[in-house]
C-alpha atoms as a PDB file:
ATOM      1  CA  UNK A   1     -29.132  -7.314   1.507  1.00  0.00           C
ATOM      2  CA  UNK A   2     -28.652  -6.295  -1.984  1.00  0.00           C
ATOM      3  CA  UNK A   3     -30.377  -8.769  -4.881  1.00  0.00           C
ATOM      4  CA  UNK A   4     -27.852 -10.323  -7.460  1.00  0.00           C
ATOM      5  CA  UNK A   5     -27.781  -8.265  -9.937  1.00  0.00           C
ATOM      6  CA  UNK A   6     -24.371  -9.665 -11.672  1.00  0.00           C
ATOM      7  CA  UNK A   7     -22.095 -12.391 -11.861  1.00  0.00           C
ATOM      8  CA  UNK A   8     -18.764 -11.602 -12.551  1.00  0.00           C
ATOM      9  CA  UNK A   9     -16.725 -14.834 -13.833  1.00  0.00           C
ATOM     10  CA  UNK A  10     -12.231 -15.501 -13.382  1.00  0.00           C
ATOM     11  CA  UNK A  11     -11.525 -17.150 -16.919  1.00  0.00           C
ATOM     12  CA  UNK A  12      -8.609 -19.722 -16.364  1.00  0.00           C
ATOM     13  CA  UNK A  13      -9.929 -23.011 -14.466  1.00  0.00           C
ATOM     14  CA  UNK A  14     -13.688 -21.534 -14.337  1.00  0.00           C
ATOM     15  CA  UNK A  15     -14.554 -20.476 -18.344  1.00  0.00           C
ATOM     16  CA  UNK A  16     -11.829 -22.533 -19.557  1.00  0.00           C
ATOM     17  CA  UNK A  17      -9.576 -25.665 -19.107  1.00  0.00           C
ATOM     18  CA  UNK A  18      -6.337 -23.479 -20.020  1.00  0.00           C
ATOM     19  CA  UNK A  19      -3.672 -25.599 -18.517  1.00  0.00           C
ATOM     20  CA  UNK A  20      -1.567 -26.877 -21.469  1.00  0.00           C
ATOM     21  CA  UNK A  21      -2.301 -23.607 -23.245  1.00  0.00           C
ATOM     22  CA  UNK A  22      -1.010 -21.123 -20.299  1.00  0.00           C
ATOM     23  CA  UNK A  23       2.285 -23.712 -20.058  1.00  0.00           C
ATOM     24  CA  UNK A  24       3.142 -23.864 -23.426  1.00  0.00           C
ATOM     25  CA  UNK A  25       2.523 -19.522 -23.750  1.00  0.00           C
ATOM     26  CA  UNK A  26       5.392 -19.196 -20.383  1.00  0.00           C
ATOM     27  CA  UNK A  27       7.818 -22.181 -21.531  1.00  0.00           C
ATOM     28  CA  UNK A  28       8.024 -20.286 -25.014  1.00  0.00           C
ATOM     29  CA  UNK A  29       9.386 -16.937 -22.981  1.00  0.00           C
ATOM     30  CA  UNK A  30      11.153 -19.283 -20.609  1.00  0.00           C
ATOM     31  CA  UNK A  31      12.804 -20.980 -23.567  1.00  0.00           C
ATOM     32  CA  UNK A  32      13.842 -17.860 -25.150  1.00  0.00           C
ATOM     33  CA  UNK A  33      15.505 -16.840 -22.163  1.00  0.00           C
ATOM     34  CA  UNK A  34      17.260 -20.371 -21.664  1.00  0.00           C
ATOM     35  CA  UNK A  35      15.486 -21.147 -18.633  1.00  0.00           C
ATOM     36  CA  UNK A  36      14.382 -25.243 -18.463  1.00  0.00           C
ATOM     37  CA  UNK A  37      10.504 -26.050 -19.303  1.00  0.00           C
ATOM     38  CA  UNK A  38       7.606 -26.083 -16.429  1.00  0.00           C
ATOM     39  CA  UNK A  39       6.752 -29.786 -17.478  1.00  0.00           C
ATOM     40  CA  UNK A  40       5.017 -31.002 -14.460  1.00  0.00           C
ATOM     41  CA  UNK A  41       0.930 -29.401 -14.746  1.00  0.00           C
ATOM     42  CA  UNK A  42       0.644 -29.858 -10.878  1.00  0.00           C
ATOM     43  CA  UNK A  43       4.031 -28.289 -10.104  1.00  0.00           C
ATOM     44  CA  UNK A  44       3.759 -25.260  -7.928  1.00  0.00           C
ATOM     45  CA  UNK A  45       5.256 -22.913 -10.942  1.00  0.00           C
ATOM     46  CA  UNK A  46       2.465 -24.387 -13.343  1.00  0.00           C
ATOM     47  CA  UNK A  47      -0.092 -22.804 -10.672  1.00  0.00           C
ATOM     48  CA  UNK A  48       1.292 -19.870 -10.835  1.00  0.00           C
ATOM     49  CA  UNK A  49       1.580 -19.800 -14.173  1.00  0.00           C
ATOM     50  CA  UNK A  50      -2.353 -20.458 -14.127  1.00  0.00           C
ATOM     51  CA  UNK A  51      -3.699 -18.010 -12.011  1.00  0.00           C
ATOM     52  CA  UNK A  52      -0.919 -14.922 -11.468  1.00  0.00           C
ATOM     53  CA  UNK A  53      -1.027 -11.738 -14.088  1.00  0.00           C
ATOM     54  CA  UNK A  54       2.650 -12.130 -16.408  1.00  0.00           C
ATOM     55  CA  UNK A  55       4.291  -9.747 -14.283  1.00  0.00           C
ATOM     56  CA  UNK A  56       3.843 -11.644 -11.373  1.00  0.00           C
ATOM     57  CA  UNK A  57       4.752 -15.154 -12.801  1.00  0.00           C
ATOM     58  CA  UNK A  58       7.683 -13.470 -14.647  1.00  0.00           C
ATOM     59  CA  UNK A  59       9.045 -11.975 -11.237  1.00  0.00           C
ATOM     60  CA  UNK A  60       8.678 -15.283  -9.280  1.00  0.00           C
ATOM     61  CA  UNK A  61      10.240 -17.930 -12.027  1.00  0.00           C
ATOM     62  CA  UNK A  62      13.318 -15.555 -13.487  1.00  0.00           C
ATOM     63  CA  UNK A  63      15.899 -13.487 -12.234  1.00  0.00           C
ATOM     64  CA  UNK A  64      15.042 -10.065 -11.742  1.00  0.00           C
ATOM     65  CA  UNK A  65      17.738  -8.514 -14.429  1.00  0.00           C
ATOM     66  CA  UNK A  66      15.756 -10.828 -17.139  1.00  0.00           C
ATOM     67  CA  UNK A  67      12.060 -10.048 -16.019  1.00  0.00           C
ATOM     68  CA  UNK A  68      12.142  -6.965 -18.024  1.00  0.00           C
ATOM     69  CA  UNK A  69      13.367  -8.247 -20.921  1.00  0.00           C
ATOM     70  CA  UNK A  70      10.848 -11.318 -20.968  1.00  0.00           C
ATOM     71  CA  UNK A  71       8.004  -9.018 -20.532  1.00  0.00           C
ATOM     72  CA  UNK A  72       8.959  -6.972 -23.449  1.00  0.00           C
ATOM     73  CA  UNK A  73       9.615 -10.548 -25.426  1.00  0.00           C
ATOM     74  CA  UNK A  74       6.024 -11.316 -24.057  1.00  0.00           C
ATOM     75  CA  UNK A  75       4.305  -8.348 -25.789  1.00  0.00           C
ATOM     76  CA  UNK A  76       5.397  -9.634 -29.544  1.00  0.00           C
ATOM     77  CA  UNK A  77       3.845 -12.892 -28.246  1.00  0.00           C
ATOM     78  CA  UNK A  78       0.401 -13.876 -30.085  1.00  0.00           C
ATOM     79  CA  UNK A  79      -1.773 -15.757 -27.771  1.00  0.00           C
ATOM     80  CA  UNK A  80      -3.595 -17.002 -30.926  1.00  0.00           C
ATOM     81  CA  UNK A  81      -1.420 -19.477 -31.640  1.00  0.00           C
ATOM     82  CA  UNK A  82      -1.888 -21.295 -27.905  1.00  0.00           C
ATOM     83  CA  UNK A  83      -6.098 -20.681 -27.830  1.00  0.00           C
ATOM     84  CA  UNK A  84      -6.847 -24.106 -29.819  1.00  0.00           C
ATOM     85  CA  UNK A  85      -5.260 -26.112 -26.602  1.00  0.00           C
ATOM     86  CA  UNK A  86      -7.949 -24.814 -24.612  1.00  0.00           C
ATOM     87  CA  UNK A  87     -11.002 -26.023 -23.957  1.00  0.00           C
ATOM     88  CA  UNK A  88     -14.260 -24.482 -22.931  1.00  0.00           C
ATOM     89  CA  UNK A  89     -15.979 -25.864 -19.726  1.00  0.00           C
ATOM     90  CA  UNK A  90     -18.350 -28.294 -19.808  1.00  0.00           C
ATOM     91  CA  UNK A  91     -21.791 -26.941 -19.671  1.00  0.00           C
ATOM     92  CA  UNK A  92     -20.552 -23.205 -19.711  1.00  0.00           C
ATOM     93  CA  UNK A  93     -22.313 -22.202 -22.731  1.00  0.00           C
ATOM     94  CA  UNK A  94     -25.998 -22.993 -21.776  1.00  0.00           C
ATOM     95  CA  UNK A  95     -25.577 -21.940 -18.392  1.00  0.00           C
ATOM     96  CA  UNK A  96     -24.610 -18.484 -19.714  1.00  0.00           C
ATOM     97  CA  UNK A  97     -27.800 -18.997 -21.922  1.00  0.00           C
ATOM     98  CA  UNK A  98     -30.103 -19.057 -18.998  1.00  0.00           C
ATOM     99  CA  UNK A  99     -28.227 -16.740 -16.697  1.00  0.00           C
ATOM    100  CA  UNK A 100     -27.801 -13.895 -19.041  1.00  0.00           C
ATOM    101  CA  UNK A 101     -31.461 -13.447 -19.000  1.00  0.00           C
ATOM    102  CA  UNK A 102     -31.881 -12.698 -15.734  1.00  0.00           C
ATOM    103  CA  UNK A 103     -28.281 -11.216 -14.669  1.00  0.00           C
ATOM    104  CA  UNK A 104     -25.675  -9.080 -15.956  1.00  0.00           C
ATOM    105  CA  UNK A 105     -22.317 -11.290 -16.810  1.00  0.00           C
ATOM    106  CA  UNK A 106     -19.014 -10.386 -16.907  1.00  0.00           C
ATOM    107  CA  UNK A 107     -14.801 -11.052 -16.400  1.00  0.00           C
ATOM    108  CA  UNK A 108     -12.312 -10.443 -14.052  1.00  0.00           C
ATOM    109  CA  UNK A 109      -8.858 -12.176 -15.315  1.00  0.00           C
ATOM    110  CA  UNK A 110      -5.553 -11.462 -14.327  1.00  0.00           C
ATOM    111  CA  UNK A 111      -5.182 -12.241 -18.249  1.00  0.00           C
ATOM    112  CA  UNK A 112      -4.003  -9.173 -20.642  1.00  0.00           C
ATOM    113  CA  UNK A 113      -4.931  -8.573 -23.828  1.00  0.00           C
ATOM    114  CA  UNK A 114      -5.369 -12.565 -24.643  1.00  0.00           C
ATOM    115  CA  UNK A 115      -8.520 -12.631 -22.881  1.00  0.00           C
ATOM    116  CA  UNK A 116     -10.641 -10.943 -25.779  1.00  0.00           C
ATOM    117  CA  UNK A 117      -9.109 -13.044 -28.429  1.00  0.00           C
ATOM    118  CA  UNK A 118     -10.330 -15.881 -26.521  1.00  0.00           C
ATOM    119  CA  UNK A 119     -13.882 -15.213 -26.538  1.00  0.00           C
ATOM    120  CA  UNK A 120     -13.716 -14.161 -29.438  1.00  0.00           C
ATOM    121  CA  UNK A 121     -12.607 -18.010 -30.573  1.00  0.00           C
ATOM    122  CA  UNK A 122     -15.226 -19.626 -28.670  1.00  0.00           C
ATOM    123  CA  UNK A 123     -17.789 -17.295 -29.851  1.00  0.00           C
ATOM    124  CA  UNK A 124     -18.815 -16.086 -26.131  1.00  0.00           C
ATOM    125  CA  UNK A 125     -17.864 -12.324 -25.920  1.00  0.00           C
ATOM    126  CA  UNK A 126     -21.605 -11.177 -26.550  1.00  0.00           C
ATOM    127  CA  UNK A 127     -22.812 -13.011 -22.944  1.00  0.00           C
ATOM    128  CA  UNK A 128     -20.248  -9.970 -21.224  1.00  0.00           C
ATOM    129  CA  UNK A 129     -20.982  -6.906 -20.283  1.00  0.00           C
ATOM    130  CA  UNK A 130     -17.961  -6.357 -19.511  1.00  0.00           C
ATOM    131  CA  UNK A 131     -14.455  -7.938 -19.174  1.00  0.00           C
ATOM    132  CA  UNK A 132     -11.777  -6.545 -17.241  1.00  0.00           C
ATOM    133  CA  UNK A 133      -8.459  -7.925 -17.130  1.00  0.00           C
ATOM    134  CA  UNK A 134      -4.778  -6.720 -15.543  1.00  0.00           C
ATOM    135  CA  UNK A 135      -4.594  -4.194 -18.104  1.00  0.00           C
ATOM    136  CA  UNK A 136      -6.785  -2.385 -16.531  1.00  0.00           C
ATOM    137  CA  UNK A 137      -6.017  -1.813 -13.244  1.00  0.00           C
ATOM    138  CA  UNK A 138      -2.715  -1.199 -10.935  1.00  0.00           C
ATOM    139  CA  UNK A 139      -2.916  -3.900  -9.093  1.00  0.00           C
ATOM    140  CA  UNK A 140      -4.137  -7.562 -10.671  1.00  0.00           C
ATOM    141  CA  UNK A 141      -5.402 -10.096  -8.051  1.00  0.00           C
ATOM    142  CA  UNK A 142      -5.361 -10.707  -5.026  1.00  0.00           C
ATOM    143  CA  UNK A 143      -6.181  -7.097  -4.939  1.00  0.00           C
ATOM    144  CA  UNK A 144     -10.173  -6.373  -5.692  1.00  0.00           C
ATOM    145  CA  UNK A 145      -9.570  -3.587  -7.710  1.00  0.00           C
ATOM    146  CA  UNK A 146     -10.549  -5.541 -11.069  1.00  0.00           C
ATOM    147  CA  UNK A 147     -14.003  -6.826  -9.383  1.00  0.00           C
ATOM    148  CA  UNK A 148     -14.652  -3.073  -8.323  1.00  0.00           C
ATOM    149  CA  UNK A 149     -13.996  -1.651 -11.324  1.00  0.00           C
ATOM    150  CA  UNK A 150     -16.108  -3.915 -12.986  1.00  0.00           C
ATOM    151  CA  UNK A 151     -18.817  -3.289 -10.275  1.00  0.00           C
ATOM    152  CA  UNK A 152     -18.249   0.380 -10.970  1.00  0.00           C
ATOM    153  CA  UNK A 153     -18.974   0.638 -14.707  1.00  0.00           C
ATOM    154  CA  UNK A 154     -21.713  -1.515 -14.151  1.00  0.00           C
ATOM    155  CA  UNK A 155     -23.331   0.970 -12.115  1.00  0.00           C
ATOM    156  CA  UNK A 156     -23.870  -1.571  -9.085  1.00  0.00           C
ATOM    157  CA  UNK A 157     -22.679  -2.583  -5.572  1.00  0.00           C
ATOM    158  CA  UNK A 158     -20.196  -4.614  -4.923  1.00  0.00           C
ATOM    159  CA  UNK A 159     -22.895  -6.767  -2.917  1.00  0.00           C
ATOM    160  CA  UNK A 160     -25.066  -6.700  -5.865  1.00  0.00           C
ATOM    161  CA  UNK A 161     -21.879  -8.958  -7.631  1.00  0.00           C
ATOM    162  CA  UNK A 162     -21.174 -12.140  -7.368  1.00  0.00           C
ATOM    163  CA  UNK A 163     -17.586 -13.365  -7.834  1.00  0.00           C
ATOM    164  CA  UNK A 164     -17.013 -17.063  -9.495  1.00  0.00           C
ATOM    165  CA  UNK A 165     -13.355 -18.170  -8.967  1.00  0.00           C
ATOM    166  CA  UNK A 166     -11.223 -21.363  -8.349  1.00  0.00           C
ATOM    167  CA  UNK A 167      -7.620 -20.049  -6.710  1.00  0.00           C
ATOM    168  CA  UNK A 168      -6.923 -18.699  -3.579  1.00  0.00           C
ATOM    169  CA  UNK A 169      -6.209 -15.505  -5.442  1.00  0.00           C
ATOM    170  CA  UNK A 170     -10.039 -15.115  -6.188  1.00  0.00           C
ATOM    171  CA  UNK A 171     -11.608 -15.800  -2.966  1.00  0.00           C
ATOM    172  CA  UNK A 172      -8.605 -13.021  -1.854  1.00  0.00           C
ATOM    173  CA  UNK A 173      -9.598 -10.207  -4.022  1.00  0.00           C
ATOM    174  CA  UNK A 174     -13.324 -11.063  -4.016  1.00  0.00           C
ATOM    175  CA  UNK A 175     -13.351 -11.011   0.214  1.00  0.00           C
ATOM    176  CA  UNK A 176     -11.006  -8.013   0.173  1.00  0.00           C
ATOM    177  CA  UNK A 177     -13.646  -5.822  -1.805  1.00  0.00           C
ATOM    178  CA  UNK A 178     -16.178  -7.452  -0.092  1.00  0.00           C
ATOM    179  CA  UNK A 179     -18.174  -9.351  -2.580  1.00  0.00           C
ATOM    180  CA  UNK A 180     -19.535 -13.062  -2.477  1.00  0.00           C
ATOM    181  CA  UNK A 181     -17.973 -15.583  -3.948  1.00  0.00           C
ATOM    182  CA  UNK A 182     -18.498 -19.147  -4.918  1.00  0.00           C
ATOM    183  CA  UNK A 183     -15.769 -21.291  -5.895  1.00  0.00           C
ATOM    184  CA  UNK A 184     -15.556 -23.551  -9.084  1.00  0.00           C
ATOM    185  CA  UNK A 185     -14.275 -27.208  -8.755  1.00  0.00           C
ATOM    186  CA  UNK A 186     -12.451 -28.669  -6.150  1.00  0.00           C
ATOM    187  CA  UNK A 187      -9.605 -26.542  -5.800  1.00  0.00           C
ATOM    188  CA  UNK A 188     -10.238 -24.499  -2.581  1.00  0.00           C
ATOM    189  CA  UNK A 189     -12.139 -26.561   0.308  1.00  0.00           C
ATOM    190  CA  UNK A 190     -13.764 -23.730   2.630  1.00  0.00           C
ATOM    191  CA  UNK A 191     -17.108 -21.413   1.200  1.00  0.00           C
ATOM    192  CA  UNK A 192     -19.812 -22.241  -0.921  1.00  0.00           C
ATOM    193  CA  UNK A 193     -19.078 -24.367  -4.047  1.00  0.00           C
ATOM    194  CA  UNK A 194     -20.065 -25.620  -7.473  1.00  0.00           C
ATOM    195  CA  UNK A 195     -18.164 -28.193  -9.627  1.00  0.00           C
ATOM    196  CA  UNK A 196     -20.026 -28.087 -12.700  1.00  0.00           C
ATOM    197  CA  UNK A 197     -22.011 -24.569 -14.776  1.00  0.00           C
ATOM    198  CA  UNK A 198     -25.228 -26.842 -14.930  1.00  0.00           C
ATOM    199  CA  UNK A 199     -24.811 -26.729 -10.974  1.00  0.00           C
ATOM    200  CA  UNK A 200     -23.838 -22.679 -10.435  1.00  0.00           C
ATOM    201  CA  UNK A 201     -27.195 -21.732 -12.660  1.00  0.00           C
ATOM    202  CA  UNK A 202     -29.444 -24.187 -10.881  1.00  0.00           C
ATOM    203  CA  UNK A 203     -28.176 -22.736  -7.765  1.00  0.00           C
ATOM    204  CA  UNK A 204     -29.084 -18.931  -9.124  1.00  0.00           C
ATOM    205  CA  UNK A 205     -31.800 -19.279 -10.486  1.00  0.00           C
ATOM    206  CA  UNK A 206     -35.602 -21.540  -9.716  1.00  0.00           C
ATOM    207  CA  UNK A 207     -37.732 -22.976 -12.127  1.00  0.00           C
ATOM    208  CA  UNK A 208     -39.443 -19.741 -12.870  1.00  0.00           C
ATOM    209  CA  UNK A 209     -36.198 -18.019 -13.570  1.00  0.00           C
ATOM    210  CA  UNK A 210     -35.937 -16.011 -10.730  1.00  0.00           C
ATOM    211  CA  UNK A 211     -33.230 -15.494  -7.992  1.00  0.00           C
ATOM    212  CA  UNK A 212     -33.244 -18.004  -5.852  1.00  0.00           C
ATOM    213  CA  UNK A 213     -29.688 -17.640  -4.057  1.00  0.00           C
END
């Protein structure tokens, strides 16, 4: 078995408490395009709204002729103005403290180009080695090309990586390229979780700061 070597982090409901923010970004575009508001946070279209790449969300809540359009609307969008109703997880910055001494850290979002101006906000985006979002690849998760590619510029295995995720489509893409995963929160029931960051690094590493999982 290959030792950790790095942990590769999903940004909406793991880094982040993004809920209100990701709503209020898709009810602008669906407002625009005279569609009514996603007002319900537990409704299935807010979860897709969470965790799906823009495309994806765009194809499943609007008609296909105006899918198109709203993506092109999209692009003149500035995620800026939605990034102070999000919050950063509790515990997340001193856990990537201690863990980015003894791993290599990075993203895997089905976020586009919002995802740097985010940690660039909260002051994180020196803790990643590298953050890879839909932009990047052909095919956003489920698929596992985003954790391979990341994987792959990192110079590792994919079972040197570990995967930390809290939708379905995480523990999809990170068992299709074949990578462990632990879930965050209590959003999926089955696999090996953590609710809190305090919990994930005390899990990775010992006292002596050395791989313990």
């Amino acid at each position: 078995m290959n030792p950790l070597k790095v942990i590769i982090y999903d940004c909406d409901g793991v880094l982040f408490e993004s809920h209100q923010a990701n709503l209020a970004y898709y009810n602008r575009i669906f407002s625009a395009f005279g569609y009514p508001q996603i007002s319900d946070p537990l409704s299935a279209e807010a979860h897709i709204c969470h965790t799906a790449s823009s495309p994806v969300v765009l194809a499943k809540l609007m008609a296909v002729p105006d899918v198109a359009p709203a993506l092109q609307f999209a692009q003149g969008i500035d995620y800026r103005d939605f990034i102070h109703l999000m919050s950063e997880s509790a515990g997340l910055k001193a856990s990537l403290t201690r863990l980015a001494d003894n791993f290599t850290l990075a993203v895997a979002t089905n976020r586009g180009n919002s995802m740097h101006e985010i940690l660039e906000y909260f002051a994180l985006g020196h803790f990643f080695k590298r953050v890879v979002t839909s932009r990047d690849v052909k095919s956003p998760k489920p698929a596992p090309d985003m954790l391979l590619l990341a994987a792959r510029n990192l110079g590792v295995l994919p079972h040197s990586c570990l995967f930390v995720g809290d939708s379905e489509l995480d523990q999809q893409a990170a068992a299709a390229g074949d990578i462990p995963f632990i879930a965050y929160g209590d959003r999926l029931v089955t696999g090996t979780r953590v609710g809190t960051h305090t919990e994930l690094a005390d899990i990775l590493l010992n006292s002596t700061g050395v791989l313990s999982y």
